[in-house]
Protein backbone atom coordinates (compact mmCIF):
# COMPACT_ATOMS: atom_id res chain seq x y z
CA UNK A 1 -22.37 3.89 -4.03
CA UNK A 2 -19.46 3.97 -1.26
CA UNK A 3 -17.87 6.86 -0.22
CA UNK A 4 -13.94 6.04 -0.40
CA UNK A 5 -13.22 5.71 3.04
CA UNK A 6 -10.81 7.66 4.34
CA UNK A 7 -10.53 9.54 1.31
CA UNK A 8 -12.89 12.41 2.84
CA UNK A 9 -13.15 14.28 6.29
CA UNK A 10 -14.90 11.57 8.87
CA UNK A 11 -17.18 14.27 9.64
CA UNK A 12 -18.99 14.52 6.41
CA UNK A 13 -20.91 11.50 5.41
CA UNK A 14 -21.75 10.27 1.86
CA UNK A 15 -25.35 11.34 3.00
CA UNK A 16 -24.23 14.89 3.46
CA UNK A 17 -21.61 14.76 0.66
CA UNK A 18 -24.44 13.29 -1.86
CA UNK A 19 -26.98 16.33 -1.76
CA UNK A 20 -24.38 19.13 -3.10
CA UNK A 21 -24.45 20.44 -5.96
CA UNK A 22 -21.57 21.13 -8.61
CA UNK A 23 -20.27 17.39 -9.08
CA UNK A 24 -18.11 15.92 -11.61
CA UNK A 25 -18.97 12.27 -12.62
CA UNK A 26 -16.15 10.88 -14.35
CA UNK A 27 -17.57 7.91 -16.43
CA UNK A 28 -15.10 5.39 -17.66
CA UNK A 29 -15.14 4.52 -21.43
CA UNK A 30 9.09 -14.26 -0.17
CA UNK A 31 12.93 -15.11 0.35
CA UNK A 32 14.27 -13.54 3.24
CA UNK A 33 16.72 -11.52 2.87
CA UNK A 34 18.50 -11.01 5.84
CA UNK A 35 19.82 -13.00 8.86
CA UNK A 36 17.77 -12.61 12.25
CA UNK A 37 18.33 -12.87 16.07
CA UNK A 38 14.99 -14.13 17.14
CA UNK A 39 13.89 -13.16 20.61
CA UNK A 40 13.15 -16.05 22.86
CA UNK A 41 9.39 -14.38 22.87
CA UNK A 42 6.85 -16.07 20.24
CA UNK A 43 3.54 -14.82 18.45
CA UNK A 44 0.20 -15.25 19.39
CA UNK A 45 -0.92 -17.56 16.68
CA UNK A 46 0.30 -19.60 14.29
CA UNK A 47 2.23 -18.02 10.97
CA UNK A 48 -0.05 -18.43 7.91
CA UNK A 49 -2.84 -18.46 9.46
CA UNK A 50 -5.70 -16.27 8.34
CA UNK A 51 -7.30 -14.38 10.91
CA UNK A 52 -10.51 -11.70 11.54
CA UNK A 53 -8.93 -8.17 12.59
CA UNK A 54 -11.07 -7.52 15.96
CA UNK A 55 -11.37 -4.07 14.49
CA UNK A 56 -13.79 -5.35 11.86
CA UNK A 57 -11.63 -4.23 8.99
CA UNK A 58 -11.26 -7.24 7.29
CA UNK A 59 -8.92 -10.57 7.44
CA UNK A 60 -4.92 -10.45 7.71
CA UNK A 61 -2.18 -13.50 7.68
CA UNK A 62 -0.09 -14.19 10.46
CA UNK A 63 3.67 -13.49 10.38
CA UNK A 64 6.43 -14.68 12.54
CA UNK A 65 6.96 -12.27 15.21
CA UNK A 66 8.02 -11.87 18.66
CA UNK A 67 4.28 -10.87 20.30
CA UNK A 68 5.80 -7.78 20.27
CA UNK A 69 8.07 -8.62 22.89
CA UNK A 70 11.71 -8.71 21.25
CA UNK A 71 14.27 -6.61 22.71
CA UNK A 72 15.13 -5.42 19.22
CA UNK A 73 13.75 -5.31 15.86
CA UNK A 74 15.52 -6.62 12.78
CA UNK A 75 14.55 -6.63 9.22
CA UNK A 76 13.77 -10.08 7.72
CA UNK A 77 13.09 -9.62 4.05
CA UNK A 78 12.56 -7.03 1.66
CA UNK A 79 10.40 -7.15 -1.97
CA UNK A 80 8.51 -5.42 -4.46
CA UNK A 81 5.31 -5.71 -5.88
CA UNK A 82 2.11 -4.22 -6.88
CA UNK A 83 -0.11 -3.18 -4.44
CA UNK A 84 -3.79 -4.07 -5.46
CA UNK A 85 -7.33 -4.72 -3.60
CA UNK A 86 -8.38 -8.53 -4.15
CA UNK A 87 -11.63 -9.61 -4.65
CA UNK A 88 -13.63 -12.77 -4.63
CA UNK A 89 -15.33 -14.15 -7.91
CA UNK A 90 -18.90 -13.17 -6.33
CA UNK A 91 -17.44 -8.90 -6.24
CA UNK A 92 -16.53 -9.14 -2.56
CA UNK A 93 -13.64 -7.28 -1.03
CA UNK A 94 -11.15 -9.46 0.19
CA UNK A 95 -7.71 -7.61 0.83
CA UNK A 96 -7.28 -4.30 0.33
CA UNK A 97 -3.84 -3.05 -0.52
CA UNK A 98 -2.13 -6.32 -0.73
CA UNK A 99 0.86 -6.60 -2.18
CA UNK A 100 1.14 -8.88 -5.17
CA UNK A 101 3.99 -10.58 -7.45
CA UNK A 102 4.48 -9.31 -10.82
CA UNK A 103 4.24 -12.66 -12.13
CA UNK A 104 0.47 -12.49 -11.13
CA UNK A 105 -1.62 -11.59 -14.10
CA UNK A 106 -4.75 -12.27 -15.74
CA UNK A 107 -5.52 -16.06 -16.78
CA UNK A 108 -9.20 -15.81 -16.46
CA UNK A 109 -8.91 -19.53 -14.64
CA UNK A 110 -8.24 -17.89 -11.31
CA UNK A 111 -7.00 -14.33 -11.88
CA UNK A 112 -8.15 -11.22 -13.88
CA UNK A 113 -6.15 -7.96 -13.10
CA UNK A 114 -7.74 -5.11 -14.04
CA UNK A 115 -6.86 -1.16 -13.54
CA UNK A 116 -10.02 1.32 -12.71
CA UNK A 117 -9.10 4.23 -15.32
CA UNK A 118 -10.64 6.92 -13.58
CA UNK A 119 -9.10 6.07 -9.30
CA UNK A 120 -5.70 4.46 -11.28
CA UNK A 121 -6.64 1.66 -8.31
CA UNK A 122 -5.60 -1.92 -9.83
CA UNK A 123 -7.80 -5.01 -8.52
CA UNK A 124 -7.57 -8.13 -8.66
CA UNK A 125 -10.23 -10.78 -8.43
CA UNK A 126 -9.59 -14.65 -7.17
CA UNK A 127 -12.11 -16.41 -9.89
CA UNK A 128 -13.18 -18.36 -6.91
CA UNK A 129 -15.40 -18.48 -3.84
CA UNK A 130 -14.00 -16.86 -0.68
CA UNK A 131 -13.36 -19.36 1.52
CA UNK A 132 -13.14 -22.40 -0.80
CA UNK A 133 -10.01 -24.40 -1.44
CA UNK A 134 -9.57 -23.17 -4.58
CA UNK A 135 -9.64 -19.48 -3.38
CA UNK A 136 -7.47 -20.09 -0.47
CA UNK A 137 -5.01 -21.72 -3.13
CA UNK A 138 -4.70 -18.86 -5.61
CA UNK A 139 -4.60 -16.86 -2.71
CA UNK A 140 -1.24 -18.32 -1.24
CA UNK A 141 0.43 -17.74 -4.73
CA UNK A 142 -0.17 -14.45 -5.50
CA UNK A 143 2.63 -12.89 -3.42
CA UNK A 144 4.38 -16.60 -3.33
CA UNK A 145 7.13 -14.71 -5.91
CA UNK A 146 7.25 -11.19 -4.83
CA UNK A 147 10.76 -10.17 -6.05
CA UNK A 148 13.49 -9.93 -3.67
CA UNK A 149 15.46 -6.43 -2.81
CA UNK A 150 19.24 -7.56 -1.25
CA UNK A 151 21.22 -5.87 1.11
CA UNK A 152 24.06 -4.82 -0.82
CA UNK A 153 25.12 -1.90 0.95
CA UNK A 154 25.42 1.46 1.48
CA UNK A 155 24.83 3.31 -1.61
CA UNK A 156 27.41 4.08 -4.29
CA UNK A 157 28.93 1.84 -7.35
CA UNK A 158 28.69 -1.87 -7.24
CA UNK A 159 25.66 -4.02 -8.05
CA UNK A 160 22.13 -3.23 -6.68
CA UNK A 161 18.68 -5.09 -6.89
CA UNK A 162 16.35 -3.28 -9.53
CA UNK A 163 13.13 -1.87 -8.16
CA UNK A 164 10.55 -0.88 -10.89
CA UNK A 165 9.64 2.51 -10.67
CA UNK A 166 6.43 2.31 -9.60
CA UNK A 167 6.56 -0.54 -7.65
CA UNK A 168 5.37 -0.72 -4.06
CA UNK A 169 8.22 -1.99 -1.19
CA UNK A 170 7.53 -4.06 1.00
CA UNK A 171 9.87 -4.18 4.64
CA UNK A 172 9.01 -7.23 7.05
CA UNK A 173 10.56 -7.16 10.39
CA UNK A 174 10.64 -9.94 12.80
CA UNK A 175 8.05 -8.30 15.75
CA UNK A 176 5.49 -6.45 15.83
CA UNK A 177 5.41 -2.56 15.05
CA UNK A 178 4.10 0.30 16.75
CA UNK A 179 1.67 1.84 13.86
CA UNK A 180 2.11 5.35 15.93
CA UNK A 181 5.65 4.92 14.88
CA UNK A 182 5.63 4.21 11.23
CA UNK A 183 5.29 7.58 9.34
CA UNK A 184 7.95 9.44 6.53
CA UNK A 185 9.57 10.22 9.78
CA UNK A 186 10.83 6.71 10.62
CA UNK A 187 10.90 5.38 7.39
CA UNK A 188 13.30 7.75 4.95
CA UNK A 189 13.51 7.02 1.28
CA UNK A 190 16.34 9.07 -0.31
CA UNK A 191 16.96 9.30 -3.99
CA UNK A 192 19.60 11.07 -6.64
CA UNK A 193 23.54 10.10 -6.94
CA UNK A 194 24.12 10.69 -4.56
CA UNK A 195 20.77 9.42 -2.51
CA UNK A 196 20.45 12.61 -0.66
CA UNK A 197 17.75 14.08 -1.83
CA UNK A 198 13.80 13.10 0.05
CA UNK A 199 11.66 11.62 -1.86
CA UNK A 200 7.67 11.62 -1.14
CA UNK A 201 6.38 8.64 -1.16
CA UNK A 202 3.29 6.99 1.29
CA UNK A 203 4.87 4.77 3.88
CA UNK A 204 1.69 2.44 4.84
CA UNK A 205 1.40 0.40 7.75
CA UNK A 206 0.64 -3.23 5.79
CA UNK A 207 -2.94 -4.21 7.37
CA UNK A 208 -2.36 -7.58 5.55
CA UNK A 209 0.53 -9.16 7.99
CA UNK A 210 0.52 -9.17 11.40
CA UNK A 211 -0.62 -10.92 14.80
CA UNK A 212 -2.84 -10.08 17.49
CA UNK A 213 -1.65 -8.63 20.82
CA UNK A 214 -3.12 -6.94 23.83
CA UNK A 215 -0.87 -3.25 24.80
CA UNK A 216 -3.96 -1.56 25.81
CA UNK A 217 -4.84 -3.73 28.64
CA UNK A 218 -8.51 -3.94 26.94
CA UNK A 219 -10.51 -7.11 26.91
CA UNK A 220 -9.53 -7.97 23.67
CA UNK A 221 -6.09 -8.63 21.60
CA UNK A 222 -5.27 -5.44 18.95
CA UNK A 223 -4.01 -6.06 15.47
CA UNK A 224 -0.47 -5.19 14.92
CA UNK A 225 1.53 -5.01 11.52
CA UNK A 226 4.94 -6.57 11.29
CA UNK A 227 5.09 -5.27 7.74
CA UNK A 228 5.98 -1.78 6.59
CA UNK A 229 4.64 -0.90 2.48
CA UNK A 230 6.49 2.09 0.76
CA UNK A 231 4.52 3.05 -2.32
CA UNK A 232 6.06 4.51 -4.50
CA UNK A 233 3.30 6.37 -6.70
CA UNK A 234 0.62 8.83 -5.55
CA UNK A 235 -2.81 8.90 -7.64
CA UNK A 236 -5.21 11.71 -6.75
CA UNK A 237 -7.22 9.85 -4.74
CA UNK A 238 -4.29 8.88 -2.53
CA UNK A 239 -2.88 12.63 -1.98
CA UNK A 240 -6.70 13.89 -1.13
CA UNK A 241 -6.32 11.60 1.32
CA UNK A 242 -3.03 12.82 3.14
CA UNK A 243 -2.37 15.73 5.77
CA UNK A 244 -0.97 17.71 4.03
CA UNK A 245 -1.69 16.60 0.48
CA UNK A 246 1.41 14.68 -1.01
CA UNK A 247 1.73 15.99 -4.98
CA UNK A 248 0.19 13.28 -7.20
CA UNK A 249 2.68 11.37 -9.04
CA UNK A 250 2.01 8.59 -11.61
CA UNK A 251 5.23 7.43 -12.62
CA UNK A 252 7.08 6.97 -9.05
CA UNK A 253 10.50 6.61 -8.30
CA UNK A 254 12.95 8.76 -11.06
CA UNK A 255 14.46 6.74 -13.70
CA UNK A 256 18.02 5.03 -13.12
CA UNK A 257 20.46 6.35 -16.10
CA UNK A 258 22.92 3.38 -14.83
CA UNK A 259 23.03 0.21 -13.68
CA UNK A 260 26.02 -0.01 -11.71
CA UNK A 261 24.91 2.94 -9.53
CA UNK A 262 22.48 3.20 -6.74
CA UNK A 263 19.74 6.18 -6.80
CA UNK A 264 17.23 4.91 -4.27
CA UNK A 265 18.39 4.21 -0.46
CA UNK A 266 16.14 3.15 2.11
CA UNK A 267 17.01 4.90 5.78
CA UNK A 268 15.65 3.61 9.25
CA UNK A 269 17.20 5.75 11.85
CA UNK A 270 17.94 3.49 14.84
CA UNK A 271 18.84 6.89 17.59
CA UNK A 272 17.42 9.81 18.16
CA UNK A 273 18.94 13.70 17.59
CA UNK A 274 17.41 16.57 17.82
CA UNK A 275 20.11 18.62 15.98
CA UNK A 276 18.98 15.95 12.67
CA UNK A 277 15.53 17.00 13.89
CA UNK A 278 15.16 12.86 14.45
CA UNK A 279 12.71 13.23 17.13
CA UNK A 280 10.94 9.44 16.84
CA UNK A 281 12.33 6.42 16.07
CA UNK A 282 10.89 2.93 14.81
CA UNK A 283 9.65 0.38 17.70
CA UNK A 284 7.59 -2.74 18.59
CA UNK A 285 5.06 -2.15 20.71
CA UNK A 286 6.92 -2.95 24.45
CA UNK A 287 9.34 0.05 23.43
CA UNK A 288 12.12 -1.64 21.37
CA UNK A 289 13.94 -0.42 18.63
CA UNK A 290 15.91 -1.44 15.61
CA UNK A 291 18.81 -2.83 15.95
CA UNK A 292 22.34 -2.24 14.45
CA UNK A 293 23.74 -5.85 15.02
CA UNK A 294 23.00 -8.47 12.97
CA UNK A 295 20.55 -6.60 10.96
CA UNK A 296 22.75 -5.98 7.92
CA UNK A 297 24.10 -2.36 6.58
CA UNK A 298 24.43 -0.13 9.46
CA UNK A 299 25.51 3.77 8.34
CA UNK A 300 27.34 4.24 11.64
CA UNK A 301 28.81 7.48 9.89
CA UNK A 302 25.27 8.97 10.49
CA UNK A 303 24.30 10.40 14.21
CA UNK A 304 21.14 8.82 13.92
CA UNK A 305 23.03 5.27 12.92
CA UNK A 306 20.41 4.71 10.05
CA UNK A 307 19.71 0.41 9.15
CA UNK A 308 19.97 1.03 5.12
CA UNK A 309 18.77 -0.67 2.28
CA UNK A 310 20.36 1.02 -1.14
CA UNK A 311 18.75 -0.23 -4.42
CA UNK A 312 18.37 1.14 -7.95
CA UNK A 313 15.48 2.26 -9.92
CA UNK A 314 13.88 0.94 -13.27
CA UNK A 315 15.15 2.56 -16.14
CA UNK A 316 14.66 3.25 -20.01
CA UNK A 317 14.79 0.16 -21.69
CA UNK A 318 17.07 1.24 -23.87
CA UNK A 319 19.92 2.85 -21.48
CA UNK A 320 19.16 -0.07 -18.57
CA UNK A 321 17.72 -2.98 -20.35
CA UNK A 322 15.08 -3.14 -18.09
CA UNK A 323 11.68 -4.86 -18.95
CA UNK A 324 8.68 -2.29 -18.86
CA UNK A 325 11.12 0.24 -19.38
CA UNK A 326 11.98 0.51 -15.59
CA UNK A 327 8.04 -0.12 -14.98
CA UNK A 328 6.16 -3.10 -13.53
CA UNK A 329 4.72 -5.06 -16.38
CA UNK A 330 1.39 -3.60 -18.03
CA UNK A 331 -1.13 -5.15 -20.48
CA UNK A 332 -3.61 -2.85 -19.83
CA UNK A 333 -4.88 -0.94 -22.83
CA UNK A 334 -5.51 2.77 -22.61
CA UNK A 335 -9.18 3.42 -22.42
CA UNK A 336 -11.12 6.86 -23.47
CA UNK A 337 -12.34 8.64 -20.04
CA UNK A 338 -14.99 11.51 -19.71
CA UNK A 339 -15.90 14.66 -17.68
CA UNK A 340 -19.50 15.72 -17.25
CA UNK A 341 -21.09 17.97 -14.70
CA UNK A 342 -23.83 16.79 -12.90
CA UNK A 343 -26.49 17.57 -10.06
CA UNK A 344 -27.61 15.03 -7.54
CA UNK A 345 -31.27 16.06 -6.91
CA UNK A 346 -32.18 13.01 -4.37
CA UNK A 347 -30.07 10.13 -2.35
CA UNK A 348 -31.00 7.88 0.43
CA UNK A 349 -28.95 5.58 2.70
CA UNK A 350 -28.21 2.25 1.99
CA UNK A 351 -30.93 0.10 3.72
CA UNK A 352 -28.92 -3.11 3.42
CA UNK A 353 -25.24 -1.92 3.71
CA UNK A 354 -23.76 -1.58 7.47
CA UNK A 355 -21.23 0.83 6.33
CA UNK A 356 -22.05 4.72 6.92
CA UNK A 357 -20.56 5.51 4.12
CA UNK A 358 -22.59 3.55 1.87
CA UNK A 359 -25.27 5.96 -0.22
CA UNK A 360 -27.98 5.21 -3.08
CA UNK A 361 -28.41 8.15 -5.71
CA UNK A 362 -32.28 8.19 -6.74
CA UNK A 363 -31.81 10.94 -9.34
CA UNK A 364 -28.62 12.65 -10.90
CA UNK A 365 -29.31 15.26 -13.17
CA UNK A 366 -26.79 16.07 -16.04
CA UNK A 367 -25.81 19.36 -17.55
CA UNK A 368 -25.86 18.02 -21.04
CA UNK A 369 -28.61 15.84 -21.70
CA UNK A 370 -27.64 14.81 -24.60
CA UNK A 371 -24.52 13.22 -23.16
CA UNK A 372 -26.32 11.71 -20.23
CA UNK A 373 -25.97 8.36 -19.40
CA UNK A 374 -26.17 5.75 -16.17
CA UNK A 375 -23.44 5.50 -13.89
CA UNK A 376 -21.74 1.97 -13.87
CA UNK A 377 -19.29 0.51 -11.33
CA UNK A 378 -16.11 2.07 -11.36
CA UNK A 379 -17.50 5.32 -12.10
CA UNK A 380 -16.29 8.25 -9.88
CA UNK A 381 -18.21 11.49 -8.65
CA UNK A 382 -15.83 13.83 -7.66
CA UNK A 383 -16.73 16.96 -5.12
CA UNK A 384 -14.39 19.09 -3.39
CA UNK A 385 -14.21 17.49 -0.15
CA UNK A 386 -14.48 13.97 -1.60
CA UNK A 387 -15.03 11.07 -4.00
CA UNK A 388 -17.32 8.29 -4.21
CA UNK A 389 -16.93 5.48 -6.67
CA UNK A 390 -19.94 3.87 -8.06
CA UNK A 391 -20.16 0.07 -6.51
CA UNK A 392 -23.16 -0.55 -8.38
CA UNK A 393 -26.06 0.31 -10.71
């Protein structure tokens, strides 16, 4: 069993978590986009390459970038997606919260996409080997068509890209980022007609795309993001897991009730104000920020001179013509869930898992023997001060 890391408080492990009493087990039944100035400053490594984060946290994929040297940073493409965790064929992570093209689906030849019921997390698993050809080559295509959002600017009338509304964004600049910079501070999403009114959404740094870099004069290079994800959506899982709590929604971005208006608009204040309470601004890591030339719609009518992306939101089929009614595409069937209280009477540490926050449950008694049955994978126990998701039996 692993505790959903960093779902919980670091200072309670799945060890201390385990041995309360009370639980619930809940049992399931690109194309760039705009033009660029590059910096005469290159990245570290070569783009496309797959690399090993130093942290340990996994692998990422090199992007074009500046070493996070560029005097300014501009915004080279924008898309949407769906943001899911891949797997290998054997059940190992891969990727978590990569962002995927809606054209990837299952085939059972080298995808299956599947939703967990009970988290709302979709995952996808490469039918392959990690580390083969043929993973590596599923791999490349799965975000090979992530859909495009253009620059069409500011909002208003006139024709916008369609974002489904429960899509995740995805915002690639052309350095590296600061990841003390990118917050709901930096990165505004506005909504309504007119797009004026905030919309809560979580603005992730993308641990997927990057390059490595040394700005903390350590002996080794840090991991740095050139990609910023705004998701769109907010399961219960992911508002436990913000300070303070964002309000779970399901659906995402508010319908659009017509096409030839924008209700979504994207705002990355370039200058600070204090009177705008704009107290931080977006930069790579040498200090730089974004720039307003040659980095497509500027609102120089704003005192923080915002770089803006306007776009519209999916919308009832039948008022929009949108596909999915305004959604990404779905053929997931519903499935029955269930509630059932339950004791944990005895848990020990993983002996072969490096991860704390690994656990093994010896005994788990149920309220309702009757209804009692074993946990299997995907199966959450749910305490007040966290959840852990059943990895295996």
């Amino acid at each position: 069993m692993k505790h959903q890391n960093p779902l919980a408080p670091r200072t309670l492990s799945g060890r201390d978590s385990a041995i309360l009493a009370g639980l619930l087990l809940t049992l399931i039944g690109g194309t760039a986009c705009n033009s660029s100035a590059r910096s005469p400053h290159g990245g570290n490594n070569e783009p496309g390459e797959i690399l090993d984060n130093p942290d340990g946290s996994g692998q990422f994929v090199v992007d074009p970038n500046n070493g996070g040297l560029g005097q300014e940073l501009r915004i080279i493409g924008q898309w949407w997606g769906r943001r899911v965790n891949i797997f290998d064929v054997t059940g190992a992570l891969q990727f978590e919260g990569y962002v995927i093209g809606n054209d990837i689906a299952t085939d059972n030849n080298d995808y299956v996409l599947e939703r967990n019921p009970v988290t709302a997390e979709e995952n996808l698993t490469i039918l392959h080997v990690a580390g083969t050809p043929e993973f590596l080559d599923a791999f490349r295509r799965v975000d090979q068509f992530l859909t495009p959002v253009f620059d069409n600017g500011l909002s208003g009338s006139g024709v916008f890209s369609m974002v489904p509304r429960n899509a995740a964004i995805v915002i690639q600049f052309d350095d590296l980022l600061d990841p003390e910079l990118i917050s709901d501070e930096t990165i505004l999403v506005r909504i309504g007609v007119p797009t004026v009114l905030p919309f809560e959404s979580r603005i992730l740094i993308d641990g997927n795309h990057g390059d490595l870099a040394d700005f903390t004069g350590g002996s080794e290079d840090e991991f740095y993001t050139t990609r910023i994800i705004i998701d769109t959506t907010v399961t219960e899982l992911e508002s436990f897991a913000t300070d303070p709590p964002l309000q779970v929604n399901g659906v995402g971005l508010p319908a659009s009730v017509n096409v030839s208006l924008s209700n979504v608009v994207i705002r990355i204040p370039t200058k600070l104000d204090s009177l705008a309470l704009q107290e931080i601004v977006l930069e790579n890591p040498s200090g730089h920020r974004v720039a307003t030339s040659n980095n497509g719609t500027v609102d120089f009518g704003s005192s923080t001179q915002d770089v803006v992306r306007a776009m519209r939101s999916g919308g009832n089929n039948s008022v929009t013509g949108d596909p999915s009614n305004g959604f990404l595409s779905d053929d997931t069937a519903p499935e029955v869930i269930g509630v059932q209280q339950v004791t944990i009477i005895s848990v020990q540490d993983d002996p072969v898992s490096a991860d704390p926050f690994d656990f093994i449950i010896d005994e788990m008694l149920f309220a309702s023997a009757f209804c009692a049955q074993a946990p299997s994978p995907g199966d959450v126990i749910r305490q007040p001060s966290l959840f852990a998701e059943v990895m295996q039996a």
